[in-house]
Protein backbone atom coordinates (compact mmCIF):
# COMPACT_ATOMS: atom_id res chain seq x y z
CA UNK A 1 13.94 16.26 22.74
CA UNK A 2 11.61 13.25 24.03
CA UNK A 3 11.76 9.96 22.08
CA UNK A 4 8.58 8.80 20.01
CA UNK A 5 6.46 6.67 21.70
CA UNK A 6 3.66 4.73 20.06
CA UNK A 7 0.67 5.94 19.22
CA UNK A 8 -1.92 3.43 20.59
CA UNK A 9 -5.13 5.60 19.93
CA UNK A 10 -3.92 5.91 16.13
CA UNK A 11 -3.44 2.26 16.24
CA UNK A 12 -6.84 1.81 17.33
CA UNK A 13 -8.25 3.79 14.50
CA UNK A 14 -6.43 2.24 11.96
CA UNK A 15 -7.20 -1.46 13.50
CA UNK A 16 -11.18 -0.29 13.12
CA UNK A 17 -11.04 1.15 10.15
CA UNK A 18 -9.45 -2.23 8.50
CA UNK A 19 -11.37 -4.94 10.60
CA UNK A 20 -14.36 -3.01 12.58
CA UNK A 21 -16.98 -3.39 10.19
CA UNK A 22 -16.77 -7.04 8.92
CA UNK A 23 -19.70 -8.82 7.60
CA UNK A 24 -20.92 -11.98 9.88
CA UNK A 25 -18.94 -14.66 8.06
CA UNK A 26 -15.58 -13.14 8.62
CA UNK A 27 -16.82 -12.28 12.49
CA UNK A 28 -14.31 -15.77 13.32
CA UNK A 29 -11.35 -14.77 11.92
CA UNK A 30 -8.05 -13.78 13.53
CA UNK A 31 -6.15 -10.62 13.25
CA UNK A 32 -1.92 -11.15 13.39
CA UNK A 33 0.80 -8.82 14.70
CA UNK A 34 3.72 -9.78 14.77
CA UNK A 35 7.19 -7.36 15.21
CA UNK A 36 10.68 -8.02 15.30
CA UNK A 37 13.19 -9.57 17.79
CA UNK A 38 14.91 -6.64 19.60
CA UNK A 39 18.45 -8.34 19.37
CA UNK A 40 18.89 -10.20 15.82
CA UNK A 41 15.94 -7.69 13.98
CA UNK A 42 14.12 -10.80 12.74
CA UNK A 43 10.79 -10.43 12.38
CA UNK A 44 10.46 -13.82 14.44
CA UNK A 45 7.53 -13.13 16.69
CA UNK A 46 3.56 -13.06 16.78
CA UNK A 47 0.40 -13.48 17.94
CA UNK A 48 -3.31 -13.99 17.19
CA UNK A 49 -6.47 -12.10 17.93
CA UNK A 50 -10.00 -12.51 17.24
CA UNK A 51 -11.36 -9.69 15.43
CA UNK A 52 -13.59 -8.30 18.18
CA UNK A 53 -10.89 -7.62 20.43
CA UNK A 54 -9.37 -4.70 18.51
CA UNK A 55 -8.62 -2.38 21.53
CA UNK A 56 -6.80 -5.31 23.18
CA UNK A 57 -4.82 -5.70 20.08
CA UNK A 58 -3.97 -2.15 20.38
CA UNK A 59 -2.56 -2.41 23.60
CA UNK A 60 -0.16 -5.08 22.85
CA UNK A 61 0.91 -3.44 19.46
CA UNK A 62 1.84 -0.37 21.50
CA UNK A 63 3.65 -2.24 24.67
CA UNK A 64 5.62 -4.07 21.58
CA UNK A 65 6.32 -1.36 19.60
CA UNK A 66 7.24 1.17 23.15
CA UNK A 67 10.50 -1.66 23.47
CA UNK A 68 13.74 -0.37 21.70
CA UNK A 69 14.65 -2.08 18.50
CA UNK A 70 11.49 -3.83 18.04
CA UNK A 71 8.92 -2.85 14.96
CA UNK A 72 5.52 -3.86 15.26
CA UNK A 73 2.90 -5.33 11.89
CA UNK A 74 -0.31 -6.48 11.56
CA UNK A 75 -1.56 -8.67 9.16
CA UNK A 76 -3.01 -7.04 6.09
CA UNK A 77 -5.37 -9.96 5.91
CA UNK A 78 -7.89 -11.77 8.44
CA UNK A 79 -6.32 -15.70 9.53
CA UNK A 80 -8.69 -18.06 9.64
CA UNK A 81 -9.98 -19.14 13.26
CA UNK A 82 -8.42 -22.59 13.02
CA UNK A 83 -4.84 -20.84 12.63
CA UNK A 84 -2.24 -22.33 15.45
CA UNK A 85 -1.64 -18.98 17.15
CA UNK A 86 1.76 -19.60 18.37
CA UNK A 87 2.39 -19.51 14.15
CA UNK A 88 3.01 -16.78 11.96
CA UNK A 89 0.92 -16.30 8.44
């Protein structure tokens, strides 16, 4: 039996169906993932997207998530533009 490997297309879809129809104001906010350190668990680690680069934010979320012991989140809400992206939310 193979291991489970992430799903990036499904991340996609999910990513577009939560952010890809935004009206014009909220065009300048960033999306956040952020997932878990592999060796303490903590959910310690993130990073910010703008909201028009959804299949980019895919791609990372699935590289993240492919590494053993590490769970991958995004943000449930947009951050606003003039977020430090090195924070988390």
């Amino acid at each position: 039996m193979s291991e489970p490997t992430p799903d990036r297309k499904a991340m996609h879809a999910h990513l577009r169906a939560l952010f890809g129809d935004l009206p014009g104001k909220l065009q300048n906010g960033l999306l956040e993932i952020s997932w878990t350190d592999p060796k303490t668990g903590k959910l310690s680690r993130s990073k910010h997207f703008p909201v028009n680069k959804l299949s980019e934010v895919a791609d990372v979320a699935a590289r993240v998530n492919a590494v053993a012991g590490q769970s991958v989140y995004f943000g449930a809400a947009l951050r606003k533009s003039t977020t430090p992206r090195w924070r988390r939310a």
